[in-house]
Protein backbone atom coordinates (compact mmCIF):
# COMPACT_ATOMS: atom_id res chain seq x y z
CA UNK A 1 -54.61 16.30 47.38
CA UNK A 2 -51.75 14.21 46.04
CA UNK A 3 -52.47 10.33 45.46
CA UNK A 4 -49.57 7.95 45.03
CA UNK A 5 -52.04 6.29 42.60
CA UNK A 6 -52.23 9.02 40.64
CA UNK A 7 -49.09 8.08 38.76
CA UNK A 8 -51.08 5.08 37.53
CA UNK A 9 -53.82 6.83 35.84
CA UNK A 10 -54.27 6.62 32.08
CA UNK A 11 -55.68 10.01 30.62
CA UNK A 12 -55.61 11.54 27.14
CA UNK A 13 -53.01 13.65 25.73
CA UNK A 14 -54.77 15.03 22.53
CA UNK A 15 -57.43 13.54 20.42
CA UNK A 16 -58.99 14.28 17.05
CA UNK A 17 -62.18 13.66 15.70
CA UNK A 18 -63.56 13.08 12.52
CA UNK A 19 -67.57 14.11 11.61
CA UNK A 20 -67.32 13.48 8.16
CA UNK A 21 -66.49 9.38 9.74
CA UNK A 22 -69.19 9.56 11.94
CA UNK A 23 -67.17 11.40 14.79
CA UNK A 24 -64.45 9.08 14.15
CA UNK A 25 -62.17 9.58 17.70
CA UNK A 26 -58.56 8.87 17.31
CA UNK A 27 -56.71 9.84 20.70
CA UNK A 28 -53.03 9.22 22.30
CA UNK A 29 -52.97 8.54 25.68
CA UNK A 30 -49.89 8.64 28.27
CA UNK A 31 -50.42 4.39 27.91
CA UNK A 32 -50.02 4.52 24.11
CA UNK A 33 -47.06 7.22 24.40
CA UNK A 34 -44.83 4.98 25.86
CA UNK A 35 -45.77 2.03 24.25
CA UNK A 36 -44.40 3.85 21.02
CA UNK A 37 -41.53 4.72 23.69
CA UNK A 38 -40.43 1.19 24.82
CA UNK A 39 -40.97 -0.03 21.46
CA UNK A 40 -38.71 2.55 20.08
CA UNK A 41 -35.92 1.78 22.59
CA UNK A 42 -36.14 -1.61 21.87
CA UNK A 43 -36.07 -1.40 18.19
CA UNK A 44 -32.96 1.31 18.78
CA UNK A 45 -31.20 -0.88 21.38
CA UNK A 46 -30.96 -4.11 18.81
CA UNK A 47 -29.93 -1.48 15.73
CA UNK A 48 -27.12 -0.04 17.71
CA UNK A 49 -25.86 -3.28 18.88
CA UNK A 50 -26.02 -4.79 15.72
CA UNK A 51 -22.30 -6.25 14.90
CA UNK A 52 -22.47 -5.21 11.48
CA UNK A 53 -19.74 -8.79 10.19
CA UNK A 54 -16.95 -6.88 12.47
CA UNK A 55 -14.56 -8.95 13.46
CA UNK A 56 -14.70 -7.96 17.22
CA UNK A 57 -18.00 -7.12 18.37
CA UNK A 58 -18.93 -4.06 20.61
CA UNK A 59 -19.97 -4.40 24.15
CA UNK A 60 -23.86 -3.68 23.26
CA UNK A 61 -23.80 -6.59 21.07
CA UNK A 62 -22.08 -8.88 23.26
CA UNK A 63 -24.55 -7.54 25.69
CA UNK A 64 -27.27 -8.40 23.85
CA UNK A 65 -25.88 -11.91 22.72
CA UNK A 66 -25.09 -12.71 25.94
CA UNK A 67 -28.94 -12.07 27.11
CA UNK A 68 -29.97 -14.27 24.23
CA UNK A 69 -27.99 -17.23 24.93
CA UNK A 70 -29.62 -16.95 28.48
CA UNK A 71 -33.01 -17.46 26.99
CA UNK A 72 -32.38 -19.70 24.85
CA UNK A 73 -30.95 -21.38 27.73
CA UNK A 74 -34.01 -21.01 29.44
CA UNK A 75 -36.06 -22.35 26.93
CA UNK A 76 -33.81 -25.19 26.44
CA UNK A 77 -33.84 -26.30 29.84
CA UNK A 78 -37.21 -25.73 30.49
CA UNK A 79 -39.26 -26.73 27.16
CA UNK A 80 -36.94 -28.96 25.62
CA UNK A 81 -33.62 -29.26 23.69
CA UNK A 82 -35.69 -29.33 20.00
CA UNK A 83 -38.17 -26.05 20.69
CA UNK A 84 -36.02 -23.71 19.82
CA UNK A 85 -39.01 -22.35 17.88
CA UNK A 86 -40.62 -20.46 20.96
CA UNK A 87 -37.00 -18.48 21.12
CA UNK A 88 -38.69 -15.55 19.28
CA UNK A 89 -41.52 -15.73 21.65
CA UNK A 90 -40.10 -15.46 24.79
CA UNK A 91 -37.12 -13.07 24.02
CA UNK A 92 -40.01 -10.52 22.74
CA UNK A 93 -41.88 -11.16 25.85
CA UNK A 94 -38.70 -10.89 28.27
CA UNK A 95 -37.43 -7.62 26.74
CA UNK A 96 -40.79 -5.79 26.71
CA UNK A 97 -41.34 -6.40 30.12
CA UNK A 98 -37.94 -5.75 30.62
CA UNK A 99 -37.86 -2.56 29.12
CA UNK A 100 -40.90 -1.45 30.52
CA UNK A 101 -39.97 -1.69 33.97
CA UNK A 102 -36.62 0.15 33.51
CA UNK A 103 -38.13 3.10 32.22
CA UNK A 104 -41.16 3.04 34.62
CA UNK A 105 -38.14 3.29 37.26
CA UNK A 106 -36.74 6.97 35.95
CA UNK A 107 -38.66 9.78 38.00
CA UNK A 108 -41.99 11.13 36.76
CA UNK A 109 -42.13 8.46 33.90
CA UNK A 110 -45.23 6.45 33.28
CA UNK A 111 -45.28 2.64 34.06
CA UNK A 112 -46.61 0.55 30.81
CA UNK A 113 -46.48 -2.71 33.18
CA UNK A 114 -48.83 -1.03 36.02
CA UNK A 115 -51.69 -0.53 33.54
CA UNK A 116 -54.09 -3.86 34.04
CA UNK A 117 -55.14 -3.21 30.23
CA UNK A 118 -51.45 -4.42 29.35
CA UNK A 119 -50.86 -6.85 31.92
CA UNK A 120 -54.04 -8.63 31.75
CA UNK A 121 -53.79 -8.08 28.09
CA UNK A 122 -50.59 -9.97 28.30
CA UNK A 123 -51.86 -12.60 29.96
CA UNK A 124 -54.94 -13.60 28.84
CA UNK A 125 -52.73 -13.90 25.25
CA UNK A 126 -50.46 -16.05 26.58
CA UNK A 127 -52.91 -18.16 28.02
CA UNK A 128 -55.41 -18.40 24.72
CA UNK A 129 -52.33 -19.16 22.95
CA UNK A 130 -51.32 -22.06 25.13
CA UNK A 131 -54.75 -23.66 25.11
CA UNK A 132 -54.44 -23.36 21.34
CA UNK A 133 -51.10 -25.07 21.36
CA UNK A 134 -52.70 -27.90 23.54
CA UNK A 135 -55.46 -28.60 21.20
CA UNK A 136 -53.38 -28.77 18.23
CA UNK A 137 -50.62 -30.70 19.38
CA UNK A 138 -53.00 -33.52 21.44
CA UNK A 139 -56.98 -32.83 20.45
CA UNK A 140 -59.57 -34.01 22.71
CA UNK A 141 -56.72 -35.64 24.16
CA UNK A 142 -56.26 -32.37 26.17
CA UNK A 143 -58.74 -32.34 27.99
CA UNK A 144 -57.60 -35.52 30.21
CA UNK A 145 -55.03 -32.85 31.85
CA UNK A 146 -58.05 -32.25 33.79
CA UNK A 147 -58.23 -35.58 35.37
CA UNK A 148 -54.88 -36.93 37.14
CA UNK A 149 -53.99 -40.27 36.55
CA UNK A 150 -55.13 -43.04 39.16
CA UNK A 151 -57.58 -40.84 40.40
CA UNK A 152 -61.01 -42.57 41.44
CA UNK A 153 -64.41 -42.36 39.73
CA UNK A 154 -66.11 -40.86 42.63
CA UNK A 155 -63.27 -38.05 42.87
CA UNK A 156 -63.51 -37.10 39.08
CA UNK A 157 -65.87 -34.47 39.28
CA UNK A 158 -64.44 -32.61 42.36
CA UNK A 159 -60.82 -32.94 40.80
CA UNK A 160 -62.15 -31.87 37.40
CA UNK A 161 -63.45 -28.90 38.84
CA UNK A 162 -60.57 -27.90 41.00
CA UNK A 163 -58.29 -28.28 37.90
CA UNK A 164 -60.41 -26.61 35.21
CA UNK A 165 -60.61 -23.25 37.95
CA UNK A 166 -56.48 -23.73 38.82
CA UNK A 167 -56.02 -23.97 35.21
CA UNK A 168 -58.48 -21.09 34.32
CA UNK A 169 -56.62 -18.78 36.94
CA UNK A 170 -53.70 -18.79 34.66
CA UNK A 171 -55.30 -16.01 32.50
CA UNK A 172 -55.22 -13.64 35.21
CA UNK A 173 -52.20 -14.58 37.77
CA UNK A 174 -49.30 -14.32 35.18
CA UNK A 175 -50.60 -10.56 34.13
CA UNK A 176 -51.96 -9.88 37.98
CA UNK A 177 -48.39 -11.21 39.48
CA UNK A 178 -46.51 -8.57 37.24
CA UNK A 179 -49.00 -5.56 37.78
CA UNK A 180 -49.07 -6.33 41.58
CA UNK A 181 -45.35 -6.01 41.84
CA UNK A 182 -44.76 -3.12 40.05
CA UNK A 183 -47.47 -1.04 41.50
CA UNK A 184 -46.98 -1.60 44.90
CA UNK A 185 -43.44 -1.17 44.26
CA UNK A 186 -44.19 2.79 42.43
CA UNK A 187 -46.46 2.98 45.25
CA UNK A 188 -43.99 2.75 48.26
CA UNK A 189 -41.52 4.71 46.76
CA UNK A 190 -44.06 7.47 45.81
CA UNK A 191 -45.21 7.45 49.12
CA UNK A 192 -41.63 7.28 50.84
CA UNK A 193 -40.35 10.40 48.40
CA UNK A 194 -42.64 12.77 49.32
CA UNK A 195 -42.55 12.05 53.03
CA UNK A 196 -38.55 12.30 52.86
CA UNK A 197 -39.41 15.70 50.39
CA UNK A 198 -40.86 17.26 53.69
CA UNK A 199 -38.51 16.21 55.84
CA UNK A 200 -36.01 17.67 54.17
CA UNK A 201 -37.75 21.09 53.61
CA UNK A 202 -38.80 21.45 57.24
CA UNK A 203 -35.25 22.49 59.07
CA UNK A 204 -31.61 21.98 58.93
CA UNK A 205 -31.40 20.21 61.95
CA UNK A 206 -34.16 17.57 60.64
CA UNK A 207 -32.27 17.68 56.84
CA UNK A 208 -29.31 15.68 58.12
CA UNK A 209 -31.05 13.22 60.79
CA UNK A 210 -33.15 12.55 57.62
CA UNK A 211 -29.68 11.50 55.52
CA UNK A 212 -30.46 8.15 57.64
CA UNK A 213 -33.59 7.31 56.20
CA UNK A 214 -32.76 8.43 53.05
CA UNK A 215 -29.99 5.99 52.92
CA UNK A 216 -32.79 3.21 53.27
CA UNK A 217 -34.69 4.62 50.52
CA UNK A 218 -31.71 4.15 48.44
CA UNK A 219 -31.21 1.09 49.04
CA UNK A 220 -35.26 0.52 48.27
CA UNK A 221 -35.27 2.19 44.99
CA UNK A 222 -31.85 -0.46 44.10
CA UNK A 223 -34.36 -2.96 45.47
CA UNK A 224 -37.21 -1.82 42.84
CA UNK A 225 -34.11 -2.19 39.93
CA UNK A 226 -33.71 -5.75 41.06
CA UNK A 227 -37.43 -6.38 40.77
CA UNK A 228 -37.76 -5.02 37.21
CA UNK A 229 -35.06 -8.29 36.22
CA UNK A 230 -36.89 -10.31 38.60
CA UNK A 231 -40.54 -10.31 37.28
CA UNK A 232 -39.26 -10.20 33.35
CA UNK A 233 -37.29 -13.66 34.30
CA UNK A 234 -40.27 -14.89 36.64
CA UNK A 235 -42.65 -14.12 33.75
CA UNK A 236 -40.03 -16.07 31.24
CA UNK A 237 -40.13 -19.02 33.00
CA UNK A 238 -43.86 -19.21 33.97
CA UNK A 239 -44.54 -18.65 30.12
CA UNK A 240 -42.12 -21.23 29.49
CA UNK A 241 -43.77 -24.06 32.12
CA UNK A 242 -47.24 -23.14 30.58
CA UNK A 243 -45.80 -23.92 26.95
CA UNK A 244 -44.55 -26.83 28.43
CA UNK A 245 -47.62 -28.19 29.93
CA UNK A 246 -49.27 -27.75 26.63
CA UNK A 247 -46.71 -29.98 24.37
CA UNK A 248 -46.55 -32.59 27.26
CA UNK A 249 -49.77 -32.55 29.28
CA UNK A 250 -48.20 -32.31 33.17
C-alpha cells in the first residue's frame, strides 16, 4: 500500500564492491544523487549569471547580486557592520537550503532537506562551529554565558543547568525546525494529491465539484513555494544570532 512517507526513504541506486579492498562498498543513493544535483545547479546558476565585465548586466546576475546584497544585509544588521567575513558562510548555507527545497517541490523529485542525515548534519556543524568560535574569541571566558548576570549563588546551579540544556538544544532545533517543515509540508500534499487523483477518476459529475478543492490545493502547493524562502531565511538568521552570541556572549 502507498505511504506518503515513502517519498522520504533513502535507498540505493547501484553499488559496487571491491574484494580485492576487502569488499570495499562504494554505492549512490537517491540522497547522494541529488546532492550532486543541487550542487550542480548551484554551481551552473552562478556560471550563467556571471557578468563576464559587460557593461549592462543580465537579469540572472542582477538576480543573483541582488540576493547577495540581501545577505550581506542580513549579516550586517544582525552580526555587525565589520563581519563581513561570515558573508561566504551564510550565502552557501542560504542557497543550499534554498535550492534544495525548490527542487524537492517539482513532482516525484527527492527532498535533500527531509533527510535527518542532512539536516541534523547541518546542524550539529553549525553548532560545533559556533562553540569553536566562542572559545577562541573569549576562552574560559565562555563559559560565564551559562550564568546570567546578577543572578544569586543559590540559583547558579539550577540556571546553569537550564542554560547548558537550552544551549545544547541548538544542535538539534536549527536542523529539526527545517526537516519538520519540509516533511510535513511533502506529506500533506502527498496525501491531498492522491485523494484529489481519485476523485477525479471516479465520475464526471464528481470531476468538476472536485475543481473546488483542487483550487485549495493550489493555493497549498503556492503555500509550500513560500515555505521553501521562508525556512532558507529563518535558517539565515538563526545561524546568524548563534554567530552572534558567540563573538558577544548574549
Amino acid at each position: 500500500m502507498f505511504s506518503p512517507l515513502d517519498q522520504f526513504e533513502t535507498y540505493s541506486l547501484f553499488s559496487f564492491t571491491a574484494p580485492i579492498l576487502g569488499n570495499f562498498n562504494i554505492s549512490l543513493t537517491n540522497l547522494g544523487l541529488y546532492t550532486l544535483i543541487i550542487f550542480t545547479i548551484i554551481v551552473g546558476l552562478h556560471s550563467f549569471s556571471n557578468n563576464n565585465f559587460a557593461l549592462v548586466p543580465s537579469s540572472y546576475s542582477i538576480a543573483l547580486e541582488s540576493l547577495f546584497a540581501t545577505i550581506t544585509s542580513i549579516v550586517r544588521n544582525q552580526i555587525g557592520e565589520n563581519k563581513e567575513v561570515y558573508i561566504p558562510l551564510i550565502y552557501s548555507l542560504f542557497i543550499f537550503v534554498l535550492i534544495s527545497n525548490l527542487v524537492s517541490n517539482v513532482a516525484y523529485n527527492f527532498a535533500v532537506t527531509s533527510s535527518v542525515i542532512v539536516c541534523l548534519g547541518l546542524s550539529v556543524t553549525v553548532f560545533l562551529g559556533v562553540t569553536i568560535l566562542a572559545l577562541k574569541e573569549h576562552g574560559i571566558k565562555f563559559f560565564s554565558y551559562f550564568v546570567p548576570a546578577g543572578t544569586p549563588i543559590a540559583l547558579v546551579p539550577l540556571l546553569v543547568l537550564i542554560e547548558l540544556v537550552s544551549y545544547l538544544a541548538r544542535a538539534v532545533s536549527l536542523g529539526l525546525r527545517l526537516f519538520a517543515n519540509i516533511v510535513a509540508g511533502h506529506t500533506l500534499l502527498a496525501i491531498l494529491s492522491s485523494f484529489l487523483f481519485k476523485l477525479f477518476t471516479s465520475s464526471i459529475l464528481i470531476f468538476f465539484v472536485t475543481l473546488i478543492p483542487f483550487t485549495v490545493f493550489l493555493g497549498i502547493m503556492g503555500l509550500e513555494l513560500a515555505v521553501s524562502f521562508i525556512q532558507s531565511y529563518v535558517l539565515t538568521l538563526l545561524v546568524c544570532s548563534y554567530i552572534k552570541d558567540a563573538i558577544y556572549l548574549h
